[in-house]
Protein backbone atom coordinates (compact mmCIF):
# COMPACT_ATOMS: atom_id res chain seq x y z
CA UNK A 1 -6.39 -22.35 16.84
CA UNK A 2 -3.20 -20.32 16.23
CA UNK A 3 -1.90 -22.51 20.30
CA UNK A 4 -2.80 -25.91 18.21
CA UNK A 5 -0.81 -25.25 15.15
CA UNK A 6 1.91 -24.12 17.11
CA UNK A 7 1.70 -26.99 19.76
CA UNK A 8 1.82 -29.47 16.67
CA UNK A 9 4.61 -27.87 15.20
CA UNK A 10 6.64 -28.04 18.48
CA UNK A 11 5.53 -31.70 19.43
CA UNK A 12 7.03 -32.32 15.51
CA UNK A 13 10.22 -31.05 16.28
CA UNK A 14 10.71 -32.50 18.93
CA UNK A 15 9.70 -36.14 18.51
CA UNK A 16 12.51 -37.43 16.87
CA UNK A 17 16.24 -37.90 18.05
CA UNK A 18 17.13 -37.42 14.62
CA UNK A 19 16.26 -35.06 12.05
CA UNK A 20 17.53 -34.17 8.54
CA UNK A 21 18.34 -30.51 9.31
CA UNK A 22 22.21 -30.15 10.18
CA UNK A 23 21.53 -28.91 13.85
CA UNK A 24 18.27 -28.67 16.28
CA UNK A 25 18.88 -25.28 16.70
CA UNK A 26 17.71 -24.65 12.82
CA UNK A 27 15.20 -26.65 14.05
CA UNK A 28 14.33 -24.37 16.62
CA UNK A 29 13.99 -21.55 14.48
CA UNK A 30 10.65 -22.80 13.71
CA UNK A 31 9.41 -22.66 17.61
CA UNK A 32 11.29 -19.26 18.20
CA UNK A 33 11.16 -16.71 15.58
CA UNK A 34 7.67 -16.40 15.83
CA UNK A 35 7.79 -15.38 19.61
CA UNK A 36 10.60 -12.95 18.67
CA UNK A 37 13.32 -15.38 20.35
CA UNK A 38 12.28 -14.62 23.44
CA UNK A 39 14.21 -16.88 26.08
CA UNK A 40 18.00 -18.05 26.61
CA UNK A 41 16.77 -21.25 25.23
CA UNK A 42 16.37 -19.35 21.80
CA UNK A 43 20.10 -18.07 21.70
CA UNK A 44 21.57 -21.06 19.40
CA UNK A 45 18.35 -20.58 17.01
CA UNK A 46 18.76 -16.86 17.14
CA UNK A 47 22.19 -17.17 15.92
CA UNK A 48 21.43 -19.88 13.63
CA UNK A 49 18.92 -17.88 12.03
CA UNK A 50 21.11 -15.00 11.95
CA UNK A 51 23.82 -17.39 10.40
CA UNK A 52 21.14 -18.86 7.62
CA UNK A 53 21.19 -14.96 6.53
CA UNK A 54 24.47 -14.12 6.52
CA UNK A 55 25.16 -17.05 4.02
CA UNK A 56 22.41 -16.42 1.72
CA UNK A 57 20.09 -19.42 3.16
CA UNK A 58 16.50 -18.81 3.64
CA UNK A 59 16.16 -18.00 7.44
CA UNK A 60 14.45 -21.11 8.25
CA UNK A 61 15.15 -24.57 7.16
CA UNK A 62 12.65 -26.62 5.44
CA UNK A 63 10.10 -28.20 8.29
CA UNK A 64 10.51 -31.38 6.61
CA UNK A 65 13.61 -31.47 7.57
CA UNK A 66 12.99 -31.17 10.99
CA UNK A 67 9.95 -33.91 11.75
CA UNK A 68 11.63 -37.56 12.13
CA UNK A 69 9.62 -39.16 9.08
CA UNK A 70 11.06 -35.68 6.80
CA UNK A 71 7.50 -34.67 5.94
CA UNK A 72 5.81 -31.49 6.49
CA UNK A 73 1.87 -31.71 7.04
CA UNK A 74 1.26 -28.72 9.03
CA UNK A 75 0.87 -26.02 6.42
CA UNK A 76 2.74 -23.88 7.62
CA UNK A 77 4.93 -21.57 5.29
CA UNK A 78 7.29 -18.69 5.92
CA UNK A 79 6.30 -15.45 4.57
CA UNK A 80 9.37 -12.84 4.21
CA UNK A 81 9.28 -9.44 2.81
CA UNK A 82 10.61 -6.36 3.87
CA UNK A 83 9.06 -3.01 6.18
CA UNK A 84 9.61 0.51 6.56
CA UNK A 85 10.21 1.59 10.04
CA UNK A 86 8.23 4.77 11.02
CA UNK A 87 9.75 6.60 14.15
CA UNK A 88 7.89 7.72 16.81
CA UNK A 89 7.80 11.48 15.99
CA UNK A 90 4.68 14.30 17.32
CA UNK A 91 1.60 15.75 15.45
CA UNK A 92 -0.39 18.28 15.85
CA UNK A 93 -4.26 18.57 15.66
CA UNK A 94 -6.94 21.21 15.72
CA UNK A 95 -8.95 20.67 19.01
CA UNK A 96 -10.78 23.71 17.99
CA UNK A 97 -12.16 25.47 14.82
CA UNK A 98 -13.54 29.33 14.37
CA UNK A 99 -15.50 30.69 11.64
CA UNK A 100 -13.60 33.51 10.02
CA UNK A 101 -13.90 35.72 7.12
CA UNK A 102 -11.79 35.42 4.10
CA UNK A 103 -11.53 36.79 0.85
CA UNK A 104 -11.33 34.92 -2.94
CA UNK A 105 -8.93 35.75 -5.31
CA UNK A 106 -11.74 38.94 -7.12
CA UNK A 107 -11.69 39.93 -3.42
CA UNK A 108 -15.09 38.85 -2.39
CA UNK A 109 -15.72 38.01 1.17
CA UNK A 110 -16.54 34.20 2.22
CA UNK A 111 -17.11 32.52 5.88
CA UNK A 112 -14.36 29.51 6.12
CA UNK A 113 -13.34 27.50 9.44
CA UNK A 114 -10.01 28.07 10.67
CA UNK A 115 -8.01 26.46 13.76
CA UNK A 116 -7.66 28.44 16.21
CA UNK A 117 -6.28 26.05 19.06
CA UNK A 118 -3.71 22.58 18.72
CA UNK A 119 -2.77 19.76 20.61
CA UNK A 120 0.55 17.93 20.05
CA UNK A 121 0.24 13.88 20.43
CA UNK A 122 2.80 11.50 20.04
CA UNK A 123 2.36 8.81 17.63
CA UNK A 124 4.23 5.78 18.49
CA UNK A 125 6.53 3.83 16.20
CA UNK A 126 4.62 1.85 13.84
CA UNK A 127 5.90 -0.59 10.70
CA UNK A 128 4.58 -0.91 7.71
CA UNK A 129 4.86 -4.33 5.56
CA UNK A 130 5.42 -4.33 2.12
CA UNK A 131 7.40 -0.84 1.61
CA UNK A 132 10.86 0.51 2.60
CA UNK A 133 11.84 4.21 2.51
CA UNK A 134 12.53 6.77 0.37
CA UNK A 135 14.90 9.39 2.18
CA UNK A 136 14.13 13.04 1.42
CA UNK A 137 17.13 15.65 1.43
CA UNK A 138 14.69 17.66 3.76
CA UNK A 139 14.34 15.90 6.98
CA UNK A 140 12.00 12.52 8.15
CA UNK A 141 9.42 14.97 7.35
CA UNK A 142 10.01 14.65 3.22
CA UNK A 143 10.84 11.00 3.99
CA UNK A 144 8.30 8.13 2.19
CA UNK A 145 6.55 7.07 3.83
CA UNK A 146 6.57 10.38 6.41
CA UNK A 147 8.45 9.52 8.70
CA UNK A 148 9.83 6.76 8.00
CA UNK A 149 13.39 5.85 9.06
CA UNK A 150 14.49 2.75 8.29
CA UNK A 151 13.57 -0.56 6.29
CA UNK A 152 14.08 -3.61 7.65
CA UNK A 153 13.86 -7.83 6.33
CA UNK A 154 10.66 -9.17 8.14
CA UNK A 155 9.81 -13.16 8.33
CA UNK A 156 6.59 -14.52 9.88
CA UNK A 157 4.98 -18.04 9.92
CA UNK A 158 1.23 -18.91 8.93
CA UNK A 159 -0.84 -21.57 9.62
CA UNK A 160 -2.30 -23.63 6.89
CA UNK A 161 -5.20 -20.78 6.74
CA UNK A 162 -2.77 -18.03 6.39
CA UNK A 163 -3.39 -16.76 9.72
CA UNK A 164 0.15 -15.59 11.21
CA UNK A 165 1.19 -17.39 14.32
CA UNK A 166 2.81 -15.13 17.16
CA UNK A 167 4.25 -11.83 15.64
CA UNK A 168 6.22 -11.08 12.86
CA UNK A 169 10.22 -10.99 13.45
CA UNK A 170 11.87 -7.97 11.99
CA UNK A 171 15.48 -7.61 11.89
């Protein structure tokens, strides 16, 4: 479904000679953001898109003004928000537990599991939408989220069903 929407988007943009917007590479903003601007033939959208930013412009155009008859019947809308960036860092976890005995506070003896043996794991870098960081003065570790080293501006197109079409674009 997500191939349709995005084949009838692109066979929209590109029908015409002539569209509204002031260049086909806002245009192409539409087909490339959502595949990350992934080839050459992305470069003049990329830097349109960065352009639309820099000047306080939404980062996409309006799709209307991109189809030759200026309407928009696809559905789709851009979404933009922001995400905090967490860094691929390592944890630890118990692999294996021991039964040991420990006392309460009176001094009475109780049975309680303890780890006796860890493994260290990395976990990869992850974002999460909707949230940017709070630095701590103590390291990523005191960061909020944990971890977490960076927020960045995120845009993503849906489909008329509010599925997202290709990835989100983070920058």
């Amino acid at each position: 479904m997500k191939k349709i929407v995005l084949l009838a988007a692109m066979a929209a943009l590109s029908c015409g000679n002539q569209v509204s917007a002031s260049s086909q590479d806002e245009c192409a903003i539409w087909l490339c953001a959502p595949a990350g601007f992934p080839s050459p033939e992305c470069n003049g959208a990329h830097s349109e898109f960065k352009h639309r930013i820099k000047h306080g412009k939404s980062p996409f155009p309006s799709l209307s003004s991109c189809t030759e008859d200026g309407t928009d019947n696809s559905g789709l809308r851009v979404v933009t928000g922001y995400v905090a960036v967490i860094s691929a860092h390592k944890e630890k976890r118990c692999i294996r537990e021991e039964e040991r005995e420990a006392r309460t506070s009176y001094g009475r003896p109780y049975m309680k599991l303890q780890c006796v043996e860890y493994e260290t794991y990395t976990v990869p870098v992850k974002y999460i939408e909707g949230t940017g960081c709070i630095h701590g003065h103590y390291g990523p570790e005191s960061n909020t989220p944990k971890y977490c080293s960076g927020t960045l501006s995120m845009v993503k197109v849906l489909d008329q069903t509010g599925n997202v079409i290709g990835s989100p674009f983070y920058y």
